[in-house]
PDB file of N, CA and C in Angstrom:
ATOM      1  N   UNK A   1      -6.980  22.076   2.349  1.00  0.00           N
ATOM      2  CA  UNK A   1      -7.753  20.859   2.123  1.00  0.00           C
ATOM      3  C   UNK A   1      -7.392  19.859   3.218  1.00  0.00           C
ATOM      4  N   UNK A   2      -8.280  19.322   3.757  1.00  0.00           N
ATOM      5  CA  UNK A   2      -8.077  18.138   4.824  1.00  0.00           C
ATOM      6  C   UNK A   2      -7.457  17.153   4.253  1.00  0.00           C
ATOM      7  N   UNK A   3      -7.155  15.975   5.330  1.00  0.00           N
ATOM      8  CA  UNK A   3      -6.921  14.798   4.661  1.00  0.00           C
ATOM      9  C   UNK A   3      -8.219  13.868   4.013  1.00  0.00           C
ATOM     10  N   UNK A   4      -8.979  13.822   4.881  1.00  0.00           N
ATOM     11  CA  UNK A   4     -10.388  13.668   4.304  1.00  0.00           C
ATOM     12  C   UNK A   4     -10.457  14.037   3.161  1.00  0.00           C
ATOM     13  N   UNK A   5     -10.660  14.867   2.671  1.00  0.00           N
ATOM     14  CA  UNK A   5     -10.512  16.089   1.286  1.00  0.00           C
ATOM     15  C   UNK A   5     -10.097  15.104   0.231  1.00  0.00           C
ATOM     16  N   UNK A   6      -8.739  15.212   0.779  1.00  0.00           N
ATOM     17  CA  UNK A   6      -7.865  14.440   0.047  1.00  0.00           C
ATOM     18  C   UNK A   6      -8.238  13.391  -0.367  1.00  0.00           C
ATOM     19  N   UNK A   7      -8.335  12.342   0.732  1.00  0.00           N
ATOM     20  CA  UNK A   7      -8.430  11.130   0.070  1.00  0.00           C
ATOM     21  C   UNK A   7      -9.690  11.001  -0.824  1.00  0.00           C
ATOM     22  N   UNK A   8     -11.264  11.588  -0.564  1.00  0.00           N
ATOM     23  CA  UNK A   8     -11.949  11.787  -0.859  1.00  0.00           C
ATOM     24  C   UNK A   8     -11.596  12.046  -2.519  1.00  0.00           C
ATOM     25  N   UNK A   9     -11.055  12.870  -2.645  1.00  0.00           N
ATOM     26  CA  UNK A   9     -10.389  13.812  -4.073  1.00  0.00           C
ATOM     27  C   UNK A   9     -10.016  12.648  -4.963  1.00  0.00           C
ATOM     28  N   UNK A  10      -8.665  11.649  -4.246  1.00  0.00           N
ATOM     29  CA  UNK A  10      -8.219  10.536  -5.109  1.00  0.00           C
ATOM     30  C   UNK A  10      -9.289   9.668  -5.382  1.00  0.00           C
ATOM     31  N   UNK A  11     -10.457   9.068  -4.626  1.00  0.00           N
ATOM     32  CA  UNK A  11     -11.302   8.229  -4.713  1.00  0.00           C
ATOM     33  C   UNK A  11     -12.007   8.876  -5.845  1.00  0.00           C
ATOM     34  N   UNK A  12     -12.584   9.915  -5.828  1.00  0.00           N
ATOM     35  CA  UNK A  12     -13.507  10.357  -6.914  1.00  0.00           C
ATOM     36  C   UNK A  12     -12.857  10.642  -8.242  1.00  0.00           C
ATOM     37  N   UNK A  13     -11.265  10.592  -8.138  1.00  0.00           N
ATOM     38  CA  UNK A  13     -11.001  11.852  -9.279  1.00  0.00           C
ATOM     39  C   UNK A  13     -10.244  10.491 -10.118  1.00  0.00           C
ATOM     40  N   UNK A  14      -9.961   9.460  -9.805  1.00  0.00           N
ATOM     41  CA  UNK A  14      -9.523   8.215 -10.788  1.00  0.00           C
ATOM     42  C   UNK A  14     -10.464   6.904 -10.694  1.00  0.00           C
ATOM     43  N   UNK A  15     -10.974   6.256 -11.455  1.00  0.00           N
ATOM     44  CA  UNK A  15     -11.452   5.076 -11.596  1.00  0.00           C
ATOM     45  C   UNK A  15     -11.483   3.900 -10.573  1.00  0.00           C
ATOM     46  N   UNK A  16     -10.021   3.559 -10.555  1.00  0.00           N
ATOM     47  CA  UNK A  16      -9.695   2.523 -10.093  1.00  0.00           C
ATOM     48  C   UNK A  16      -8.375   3.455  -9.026  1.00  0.00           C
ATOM     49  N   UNK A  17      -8.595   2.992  -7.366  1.00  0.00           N
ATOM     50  CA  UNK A  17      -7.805   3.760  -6.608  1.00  0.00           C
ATOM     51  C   UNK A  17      -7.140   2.603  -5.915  1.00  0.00           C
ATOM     52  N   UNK A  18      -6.467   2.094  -5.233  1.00  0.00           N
ATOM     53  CA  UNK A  18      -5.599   1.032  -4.644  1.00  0.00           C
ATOM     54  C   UNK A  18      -4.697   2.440  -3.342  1.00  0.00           C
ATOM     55  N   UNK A  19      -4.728   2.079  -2.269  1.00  0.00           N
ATOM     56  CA  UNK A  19      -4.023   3.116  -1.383  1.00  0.00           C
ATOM     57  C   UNK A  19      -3.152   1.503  -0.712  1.00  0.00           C
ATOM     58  N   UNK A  20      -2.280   1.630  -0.652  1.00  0.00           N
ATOM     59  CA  UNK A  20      -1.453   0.209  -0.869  1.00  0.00           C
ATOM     60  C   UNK A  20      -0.336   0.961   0.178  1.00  0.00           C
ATOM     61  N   UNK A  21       0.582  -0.008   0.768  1.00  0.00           N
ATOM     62  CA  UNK A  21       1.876   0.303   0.968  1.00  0.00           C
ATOM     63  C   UNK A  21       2.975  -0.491   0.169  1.00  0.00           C
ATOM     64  N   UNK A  22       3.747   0.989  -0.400  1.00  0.00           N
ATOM     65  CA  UNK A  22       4.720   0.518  -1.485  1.00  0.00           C
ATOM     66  C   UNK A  22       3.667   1.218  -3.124  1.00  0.00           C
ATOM     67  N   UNK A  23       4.793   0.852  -3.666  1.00  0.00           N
ATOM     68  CA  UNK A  23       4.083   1.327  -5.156  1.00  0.00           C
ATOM     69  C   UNK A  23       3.716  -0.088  -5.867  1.00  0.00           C
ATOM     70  N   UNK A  24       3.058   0.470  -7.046  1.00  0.00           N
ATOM     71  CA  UNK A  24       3.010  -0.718  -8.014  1.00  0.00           C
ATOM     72  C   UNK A  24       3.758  -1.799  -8.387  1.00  0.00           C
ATOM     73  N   UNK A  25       5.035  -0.875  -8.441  1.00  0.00           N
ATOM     74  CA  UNK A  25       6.480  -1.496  -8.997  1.00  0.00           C
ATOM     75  C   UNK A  25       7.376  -2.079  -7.909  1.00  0.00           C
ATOM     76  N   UNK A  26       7.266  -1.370  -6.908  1.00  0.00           N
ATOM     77  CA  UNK A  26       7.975  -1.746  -5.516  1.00  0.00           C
ATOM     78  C   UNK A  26       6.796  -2.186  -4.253  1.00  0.00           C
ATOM     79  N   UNK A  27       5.518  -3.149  -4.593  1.00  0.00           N
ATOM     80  CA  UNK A  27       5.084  -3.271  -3.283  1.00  0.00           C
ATOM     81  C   UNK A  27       5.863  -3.545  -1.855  1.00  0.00           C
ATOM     82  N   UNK A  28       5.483  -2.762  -0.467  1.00  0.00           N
ATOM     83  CA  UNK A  28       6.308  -2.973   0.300  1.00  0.00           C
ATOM     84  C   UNK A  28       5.423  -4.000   1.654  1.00  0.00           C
ATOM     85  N   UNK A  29       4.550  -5.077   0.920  1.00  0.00           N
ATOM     86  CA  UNK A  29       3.871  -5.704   1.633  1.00  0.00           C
ATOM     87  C   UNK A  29       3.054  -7.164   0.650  1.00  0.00           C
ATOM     88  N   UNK A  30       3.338  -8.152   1.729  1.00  0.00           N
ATOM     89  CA  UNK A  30       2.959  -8.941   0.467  1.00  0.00           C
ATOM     90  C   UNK A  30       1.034  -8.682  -0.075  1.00  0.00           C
ATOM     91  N   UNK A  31       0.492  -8.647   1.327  1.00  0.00           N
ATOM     92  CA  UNK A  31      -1.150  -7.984   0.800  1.00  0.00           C
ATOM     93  C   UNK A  31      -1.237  -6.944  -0.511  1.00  0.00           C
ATOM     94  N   UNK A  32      -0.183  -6.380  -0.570  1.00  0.00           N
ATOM     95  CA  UNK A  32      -0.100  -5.217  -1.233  1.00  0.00           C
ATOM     96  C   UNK A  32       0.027  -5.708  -2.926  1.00  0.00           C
ATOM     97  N   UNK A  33       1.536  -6.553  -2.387  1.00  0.00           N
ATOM     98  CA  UNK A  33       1.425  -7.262  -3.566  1.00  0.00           C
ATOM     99  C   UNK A  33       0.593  -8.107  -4.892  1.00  0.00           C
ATOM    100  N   UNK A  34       0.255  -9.014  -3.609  1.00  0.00           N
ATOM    101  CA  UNK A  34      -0.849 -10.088  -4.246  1.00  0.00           C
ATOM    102  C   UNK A  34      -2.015  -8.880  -5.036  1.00  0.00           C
ATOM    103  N   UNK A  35      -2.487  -7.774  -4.453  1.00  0.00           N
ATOM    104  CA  UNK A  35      -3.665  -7.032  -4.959  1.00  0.00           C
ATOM    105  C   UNK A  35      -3.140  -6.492  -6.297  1.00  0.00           C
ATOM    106  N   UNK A  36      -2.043  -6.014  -6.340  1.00  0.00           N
ATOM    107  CA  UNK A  36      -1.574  -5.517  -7.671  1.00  0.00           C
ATOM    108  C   UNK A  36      -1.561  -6.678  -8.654  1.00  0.00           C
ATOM    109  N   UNK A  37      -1.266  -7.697  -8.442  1.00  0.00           N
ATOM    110  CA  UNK A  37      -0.973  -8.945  -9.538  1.00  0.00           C
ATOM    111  C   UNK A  37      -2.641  -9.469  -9.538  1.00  0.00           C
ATOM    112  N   UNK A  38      -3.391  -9.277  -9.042  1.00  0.00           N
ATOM    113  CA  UNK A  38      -4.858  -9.313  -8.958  1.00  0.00           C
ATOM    114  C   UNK A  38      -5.349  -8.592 -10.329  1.00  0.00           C
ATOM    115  N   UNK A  39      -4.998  -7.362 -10.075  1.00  0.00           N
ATOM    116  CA  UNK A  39      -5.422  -6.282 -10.913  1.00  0.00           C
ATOM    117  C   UNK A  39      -4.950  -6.664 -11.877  1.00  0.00           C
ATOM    118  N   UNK A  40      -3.488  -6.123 -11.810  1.00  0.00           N
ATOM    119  CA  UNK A  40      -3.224  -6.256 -13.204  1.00  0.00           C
ATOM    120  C   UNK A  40      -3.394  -7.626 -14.534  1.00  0.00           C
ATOM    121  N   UNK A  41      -3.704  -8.619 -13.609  1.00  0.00           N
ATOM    122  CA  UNK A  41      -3.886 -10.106 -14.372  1.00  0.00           C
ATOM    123  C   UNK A  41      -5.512  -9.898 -14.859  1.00  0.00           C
ATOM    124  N   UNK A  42      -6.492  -9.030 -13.981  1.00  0.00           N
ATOM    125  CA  UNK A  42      -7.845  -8.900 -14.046  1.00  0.00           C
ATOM    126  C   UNK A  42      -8.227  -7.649 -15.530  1.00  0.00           C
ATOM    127  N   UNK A  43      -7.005  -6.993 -15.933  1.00  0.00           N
ATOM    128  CA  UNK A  43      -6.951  -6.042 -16.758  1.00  0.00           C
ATOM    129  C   UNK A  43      -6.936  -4.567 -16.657  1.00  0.00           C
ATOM    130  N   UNK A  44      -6.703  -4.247 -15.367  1.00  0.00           N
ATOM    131  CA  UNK A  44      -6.601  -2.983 -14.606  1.00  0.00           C
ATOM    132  C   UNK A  44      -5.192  -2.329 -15.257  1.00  0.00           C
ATOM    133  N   UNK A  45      -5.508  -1.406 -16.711  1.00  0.00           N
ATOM    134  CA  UNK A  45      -4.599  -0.584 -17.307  1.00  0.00           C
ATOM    135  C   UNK A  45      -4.309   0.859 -16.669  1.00  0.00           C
ATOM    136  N   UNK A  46      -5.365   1.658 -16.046  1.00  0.00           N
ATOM    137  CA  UNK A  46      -5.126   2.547 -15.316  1.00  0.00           C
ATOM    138  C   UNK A  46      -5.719   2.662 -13.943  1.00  0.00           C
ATOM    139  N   UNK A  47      -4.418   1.667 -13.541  1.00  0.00           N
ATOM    140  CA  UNK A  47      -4.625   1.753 -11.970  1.00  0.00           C
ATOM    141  C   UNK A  47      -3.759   3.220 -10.930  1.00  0.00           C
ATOM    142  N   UNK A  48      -4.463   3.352 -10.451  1.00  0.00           N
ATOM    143  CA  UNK A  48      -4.008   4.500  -9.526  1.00  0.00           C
ATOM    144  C   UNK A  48      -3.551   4.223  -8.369  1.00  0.00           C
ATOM    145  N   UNK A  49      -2.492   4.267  -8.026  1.00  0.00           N
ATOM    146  CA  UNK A  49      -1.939   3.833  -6.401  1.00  0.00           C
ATOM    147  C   UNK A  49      -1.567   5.103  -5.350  1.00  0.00           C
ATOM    148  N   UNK A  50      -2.012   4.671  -4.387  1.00  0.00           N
ATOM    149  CA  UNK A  50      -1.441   5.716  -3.604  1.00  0.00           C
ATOM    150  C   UNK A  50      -0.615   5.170  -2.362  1.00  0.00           C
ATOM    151  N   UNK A  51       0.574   5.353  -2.118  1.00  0.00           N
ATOM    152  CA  UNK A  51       1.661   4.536  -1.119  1.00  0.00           C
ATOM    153  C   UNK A  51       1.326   5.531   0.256  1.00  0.00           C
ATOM    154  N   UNK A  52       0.740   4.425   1.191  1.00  0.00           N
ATOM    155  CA  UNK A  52       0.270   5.219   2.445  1.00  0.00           C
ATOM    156  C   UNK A  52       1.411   5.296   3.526  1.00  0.00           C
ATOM    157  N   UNK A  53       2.683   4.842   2.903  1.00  0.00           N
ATOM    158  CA  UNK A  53       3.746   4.612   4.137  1.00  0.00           C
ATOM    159  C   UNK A  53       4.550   6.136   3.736  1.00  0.00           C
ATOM    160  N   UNK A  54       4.402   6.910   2.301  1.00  0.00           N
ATOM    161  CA  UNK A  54       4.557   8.402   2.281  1.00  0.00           C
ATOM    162  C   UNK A  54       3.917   8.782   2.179  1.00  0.00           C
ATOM    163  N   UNK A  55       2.724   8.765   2.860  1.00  0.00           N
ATOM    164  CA  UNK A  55       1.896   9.846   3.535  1.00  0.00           C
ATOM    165  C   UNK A  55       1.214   9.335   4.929  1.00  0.00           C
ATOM    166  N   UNK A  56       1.850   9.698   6.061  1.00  0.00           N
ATOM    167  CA  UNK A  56       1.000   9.758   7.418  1.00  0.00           C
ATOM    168  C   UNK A  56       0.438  10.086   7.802  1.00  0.00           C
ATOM    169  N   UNK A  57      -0.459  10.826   7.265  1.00  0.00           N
ATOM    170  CA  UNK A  57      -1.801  11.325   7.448  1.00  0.00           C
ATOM    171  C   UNK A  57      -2.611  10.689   6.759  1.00  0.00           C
ATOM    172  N   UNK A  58      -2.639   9.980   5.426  1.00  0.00           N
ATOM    173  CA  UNK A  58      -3.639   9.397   4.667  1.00  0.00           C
ATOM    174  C   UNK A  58      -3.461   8.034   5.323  1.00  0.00           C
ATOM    175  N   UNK A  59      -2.505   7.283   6.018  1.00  0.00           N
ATOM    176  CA  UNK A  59      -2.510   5.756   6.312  1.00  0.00           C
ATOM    177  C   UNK A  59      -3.337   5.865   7.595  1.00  0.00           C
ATOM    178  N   UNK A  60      -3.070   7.154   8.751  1.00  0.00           N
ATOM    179  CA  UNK A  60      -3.801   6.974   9.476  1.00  0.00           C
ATOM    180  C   UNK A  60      -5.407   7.114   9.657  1.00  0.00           C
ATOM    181  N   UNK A  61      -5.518   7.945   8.705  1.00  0.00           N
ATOM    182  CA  UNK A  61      -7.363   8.609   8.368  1.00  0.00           C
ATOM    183  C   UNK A  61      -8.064   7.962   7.432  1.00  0.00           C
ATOM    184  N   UNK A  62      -7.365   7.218   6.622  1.00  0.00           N
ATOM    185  CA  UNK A  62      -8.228   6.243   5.853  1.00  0.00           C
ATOM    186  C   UNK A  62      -9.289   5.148   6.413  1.00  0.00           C
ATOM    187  N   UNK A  63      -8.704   4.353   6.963  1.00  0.00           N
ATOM    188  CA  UNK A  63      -9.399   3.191   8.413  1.00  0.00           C
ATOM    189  C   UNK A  63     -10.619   4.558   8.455  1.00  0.00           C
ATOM    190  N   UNK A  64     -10.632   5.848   8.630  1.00  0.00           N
ATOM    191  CA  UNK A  64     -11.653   6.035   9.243  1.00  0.00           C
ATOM    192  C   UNK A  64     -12.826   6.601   8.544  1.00  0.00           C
ATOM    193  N   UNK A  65     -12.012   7.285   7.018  1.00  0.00           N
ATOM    194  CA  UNK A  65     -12.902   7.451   5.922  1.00  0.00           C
ATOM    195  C   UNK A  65     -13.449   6.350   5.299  1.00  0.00           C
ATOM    196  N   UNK A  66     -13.356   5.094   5.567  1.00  0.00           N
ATOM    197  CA  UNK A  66     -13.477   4.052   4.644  1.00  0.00           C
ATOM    198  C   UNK A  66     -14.120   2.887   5.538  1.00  0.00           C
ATOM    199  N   UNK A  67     -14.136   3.411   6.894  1.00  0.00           N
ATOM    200  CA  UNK A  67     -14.744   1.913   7.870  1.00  0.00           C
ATOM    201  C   UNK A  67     -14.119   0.591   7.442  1.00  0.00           C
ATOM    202  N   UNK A  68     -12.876   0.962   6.892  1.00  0.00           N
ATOM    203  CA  UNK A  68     -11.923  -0.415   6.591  1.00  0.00           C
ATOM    204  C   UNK A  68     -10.741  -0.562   7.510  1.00  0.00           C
ATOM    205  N   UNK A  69     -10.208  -1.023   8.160  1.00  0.00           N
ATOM    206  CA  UNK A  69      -9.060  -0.614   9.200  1.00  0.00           C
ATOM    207  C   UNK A  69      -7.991  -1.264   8.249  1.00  0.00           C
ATOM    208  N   UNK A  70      -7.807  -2.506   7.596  1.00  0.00           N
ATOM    209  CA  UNK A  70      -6.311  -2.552   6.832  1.00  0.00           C
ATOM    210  C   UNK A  70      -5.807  -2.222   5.715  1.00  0.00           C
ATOM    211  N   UNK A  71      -5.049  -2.335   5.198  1.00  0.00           N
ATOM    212  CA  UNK A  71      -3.700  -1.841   3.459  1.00  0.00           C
ATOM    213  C   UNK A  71      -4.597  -3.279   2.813  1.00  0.00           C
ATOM    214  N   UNK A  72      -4.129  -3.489   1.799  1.00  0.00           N
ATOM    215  CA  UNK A  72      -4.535  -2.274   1.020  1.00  0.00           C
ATOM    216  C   UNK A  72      -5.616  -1.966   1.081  1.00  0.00           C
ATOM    217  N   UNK A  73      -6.277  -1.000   0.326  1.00  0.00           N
ATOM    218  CA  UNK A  73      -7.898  -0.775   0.242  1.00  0.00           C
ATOM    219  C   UNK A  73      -7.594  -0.228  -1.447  1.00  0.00           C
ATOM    220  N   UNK A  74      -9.076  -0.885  -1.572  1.00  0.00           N
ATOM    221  CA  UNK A  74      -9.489  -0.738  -3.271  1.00  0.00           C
ATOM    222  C   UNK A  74     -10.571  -0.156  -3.832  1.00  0.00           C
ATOM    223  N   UNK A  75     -10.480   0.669  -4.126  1.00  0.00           N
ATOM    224  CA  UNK A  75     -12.092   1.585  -4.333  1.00  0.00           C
ATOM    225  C   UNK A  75     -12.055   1.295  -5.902  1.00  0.00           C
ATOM    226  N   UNK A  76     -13.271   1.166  -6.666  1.00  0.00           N
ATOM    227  CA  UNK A  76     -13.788   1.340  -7.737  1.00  0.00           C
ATOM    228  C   UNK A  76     -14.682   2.062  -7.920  1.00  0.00           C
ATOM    229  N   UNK A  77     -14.723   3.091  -8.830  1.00  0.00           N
ATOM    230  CA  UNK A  77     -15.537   4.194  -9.088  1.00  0.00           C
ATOM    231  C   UNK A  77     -16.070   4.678  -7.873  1.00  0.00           C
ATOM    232  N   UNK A  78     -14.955   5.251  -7.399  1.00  0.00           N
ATOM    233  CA  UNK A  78     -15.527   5.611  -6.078  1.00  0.00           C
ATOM    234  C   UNK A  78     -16.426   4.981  -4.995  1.00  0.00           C
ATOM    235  N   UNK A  79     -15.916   3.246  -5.161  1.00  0.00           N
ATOM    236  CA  UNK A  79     -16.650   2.795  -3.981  1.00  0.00           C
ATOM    237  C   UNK A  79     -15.775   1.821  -3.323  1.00  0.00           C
ATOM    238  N   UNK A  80     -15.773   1.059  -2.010  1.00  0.00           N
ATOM    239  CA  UNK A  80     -14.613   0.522  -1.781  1.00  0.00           C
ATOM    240  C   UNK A  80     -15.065  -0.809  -1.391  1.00  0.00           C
ATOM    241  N   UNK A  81     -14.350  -1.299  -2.263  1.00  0.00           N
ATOM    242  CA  UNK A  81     -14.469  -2.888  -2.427  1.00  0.00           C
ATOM    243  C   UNK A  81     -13.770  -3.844  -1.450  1.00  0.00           C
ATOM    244  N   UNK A  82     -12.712  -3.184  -0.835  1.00  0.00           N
ATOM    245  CA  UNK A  82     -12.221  -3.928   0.333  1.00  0.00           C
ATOM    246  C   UNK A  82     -10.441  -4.112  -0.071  1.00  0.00           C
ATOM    247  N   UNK A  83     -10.273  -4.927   0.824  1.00  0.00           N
ATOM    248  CA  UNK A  83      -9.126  -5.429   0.913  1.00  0.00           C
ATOM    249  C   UNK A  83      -8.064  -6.410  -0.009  1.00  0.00           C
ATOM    250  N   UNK A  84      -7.391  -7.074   0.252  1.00  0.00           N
ATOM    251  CA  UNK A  84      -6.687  -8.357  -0.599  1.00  0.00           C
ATOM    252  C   UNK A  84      -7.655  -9.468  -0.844  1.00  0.00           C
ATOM    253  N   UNK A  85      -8.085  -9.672   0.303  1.00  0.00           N
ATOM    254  CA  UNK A  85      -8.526 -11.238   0.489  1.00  0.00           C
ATOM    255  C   UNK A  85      -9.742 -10.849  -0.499  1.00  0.00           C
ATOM    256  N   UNK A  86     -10.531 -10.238  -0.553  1.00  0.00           N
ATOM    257  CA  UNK A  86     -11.934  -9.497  -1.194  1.00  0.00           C
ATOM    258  C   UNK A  86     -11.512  -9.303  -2.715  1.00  0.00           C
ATOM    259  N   UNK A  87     -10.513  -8.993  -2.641  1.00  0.00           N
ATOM    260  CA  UNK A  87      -9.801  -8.917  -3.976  1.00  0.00           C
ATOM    261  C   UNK A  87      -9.217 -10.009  -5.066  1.00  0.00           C
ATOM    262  N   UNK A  88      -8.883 -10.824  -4.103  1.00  0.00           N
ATOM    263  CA  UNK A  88      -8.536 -12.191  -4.749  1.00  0.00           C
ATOM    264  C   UNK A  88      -9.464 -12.360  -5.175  1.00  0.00           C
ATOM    265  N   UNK A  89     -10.694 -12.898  -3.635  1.00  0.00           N
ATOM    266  CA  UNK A  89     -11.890 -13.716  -4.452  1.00  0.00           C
ATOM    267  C   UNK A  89     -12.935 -13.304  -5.344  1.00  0.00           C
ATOM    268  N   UNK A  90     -12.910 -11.624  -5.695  1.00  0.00           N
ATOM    269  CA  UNK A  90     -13.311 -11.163  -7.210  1.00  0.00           C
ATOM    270  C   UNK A  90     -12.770 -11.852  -8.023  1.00  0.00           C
ATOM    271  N   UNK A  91     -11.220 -11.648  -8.320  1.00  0.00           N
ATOM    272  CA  UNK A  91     -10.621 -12.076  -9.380  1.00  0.00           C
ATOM    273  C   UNK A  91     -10.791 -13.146  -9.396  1.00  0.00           C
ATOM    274  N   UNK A  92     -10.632 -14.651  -8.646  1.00  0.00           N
ATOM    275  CA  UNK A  92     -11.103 -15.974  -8.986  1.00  0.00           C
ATOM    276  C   UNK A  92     -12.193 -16.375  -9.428  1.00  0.00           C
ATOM    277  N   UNK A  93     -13.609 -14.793  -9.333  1.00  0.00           N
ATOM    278  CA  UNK A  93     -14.767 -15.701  -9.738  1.00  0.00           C
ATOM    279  C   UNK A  93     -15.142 -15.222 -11.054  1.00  0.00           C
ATOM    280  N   UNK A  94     -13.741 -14.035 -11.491  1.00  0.00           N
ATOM    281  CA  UNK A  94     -13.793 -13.778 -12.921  1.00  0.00           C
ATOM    282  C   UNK A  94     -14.972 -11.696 -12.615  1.00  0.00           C
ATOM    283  N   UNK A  95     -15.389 -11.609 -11.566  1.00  0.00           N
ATOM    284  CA  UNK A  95     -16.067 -10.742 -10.955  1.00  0.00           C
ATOM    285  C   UNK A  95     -15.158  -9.079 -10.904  1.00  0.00           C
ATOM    286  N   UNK A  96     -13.928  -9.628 -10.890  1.00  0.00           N
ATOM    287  CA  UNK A  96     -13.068  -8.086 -10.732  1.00  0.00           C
ATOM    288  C   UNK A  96     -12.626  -8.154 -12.211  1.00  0.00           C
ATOM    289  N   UNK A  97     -12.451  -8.924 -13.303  1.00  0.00           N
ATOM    290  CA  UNK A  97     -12.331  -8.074 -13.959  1.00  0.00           C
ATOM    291  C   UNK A  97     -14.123  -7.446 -14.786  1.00  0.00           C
ATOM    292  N   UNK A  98     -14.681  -7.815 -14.807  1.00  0.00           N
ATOM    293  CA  UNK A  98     -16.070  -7.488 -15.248  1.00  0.00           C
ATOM    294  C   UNK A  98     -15.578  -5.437 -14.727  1.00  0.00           C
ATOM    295  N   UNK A  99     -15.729  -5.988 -13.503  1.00  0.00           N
ATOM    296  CA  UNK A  99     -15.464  -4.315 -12.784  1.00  0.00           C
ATOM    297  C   UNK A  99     -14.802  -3.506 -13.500  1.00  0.00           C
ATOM    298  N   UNK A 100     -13.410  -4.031 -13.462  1.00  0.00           N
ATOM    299  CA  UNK A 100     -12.277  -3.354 -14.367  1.00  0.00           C
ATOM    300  C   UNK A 100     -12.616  -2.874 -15.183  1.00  0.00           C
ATOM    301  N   UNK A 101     -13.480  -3.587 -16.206  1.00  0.00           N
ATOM    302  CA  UNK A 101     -13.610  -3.550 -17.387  1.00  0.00           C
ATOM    303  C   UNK A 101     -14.771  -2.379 -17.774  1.00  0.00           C
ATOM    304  N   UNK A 102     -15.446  -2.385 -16.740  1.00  0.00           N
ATOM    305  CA  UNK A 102     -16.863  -1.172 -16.314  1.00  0.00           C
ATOM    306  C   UNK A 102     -16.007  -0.285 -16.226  1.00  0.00           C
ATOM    307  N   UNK A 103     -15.079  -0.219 -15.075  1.00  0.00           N
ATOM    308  CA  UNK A 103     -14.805   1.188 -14.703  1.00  0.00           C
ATOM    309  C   UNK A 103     -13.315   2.042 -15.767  1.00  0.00           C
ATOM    310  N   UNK A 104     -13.255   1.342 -16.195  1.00  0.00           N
ATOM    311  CA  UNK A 104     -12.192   1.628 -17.477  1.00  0.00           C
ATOM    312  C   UNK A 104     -13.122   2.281 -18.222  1.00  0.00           C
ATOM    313  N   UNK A 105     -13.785   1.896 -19.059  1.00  0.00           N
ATOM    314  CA  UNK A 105     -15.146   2.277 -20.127  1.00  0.00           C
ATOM    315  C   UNK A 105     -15.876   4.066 -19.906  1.00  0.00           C
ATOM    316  N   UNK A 106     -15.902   4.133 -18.689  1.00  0.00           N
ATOM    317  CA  UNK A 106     -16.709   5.053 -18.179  1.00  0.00           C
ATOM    318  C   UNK A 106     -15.602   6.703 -18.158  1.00  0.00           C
TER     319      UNK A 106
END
């Protein structure tokens, strides 16, 4: 399976995907950070993370599966919503959790 494959695989095969550096519990970036406390304040119970600083092949091929070049990146139901900053301003307009709340359900 490629890396493509791969990442492809995580995007489709969980709800809510976050490819972050650092984990949930240990973000190793504050972008990283702020997106998790996003989520989880927005109601994101099964969030899926994937830490791209152990795996070098998915940090570098993502930017290119995703036409996004920075960490984190946030896909919902398999679509990608973007970054931190994109992420915040869902959650401030009350917009990410609506999402959450869709893609949980399903």
């Amino acid at each position: 399976m490629s890396v493509i494959e791969r990442i492809q695989a995580e995007v489709e095969g969980h709800p809510i995907v976050l490819f972050m550096k650092g984990t949930a519990q240990f973000p190793m970036c504050g972008f990283s950070s702020r997106t998790v406390q996003a989520l989880k304040a927005a109601g994101a119970g099964q969030l899926h993370t994937i830490n791209v600083l152990e795996d070098p092949e998915v940090r570098a091929n993502l930017p290119r599966y995703s036409n996004w070049p920075t960490f984190p990146q946030l896909f919902i139901n398999g679509e990608l919503i973007g970054g931190c900053d994109i992420t915040l301003e869902l959650f401030e307009s009350g917009e990410l959790a609506r999402m959450i709340s869709e893609a949980q359900q399903q």
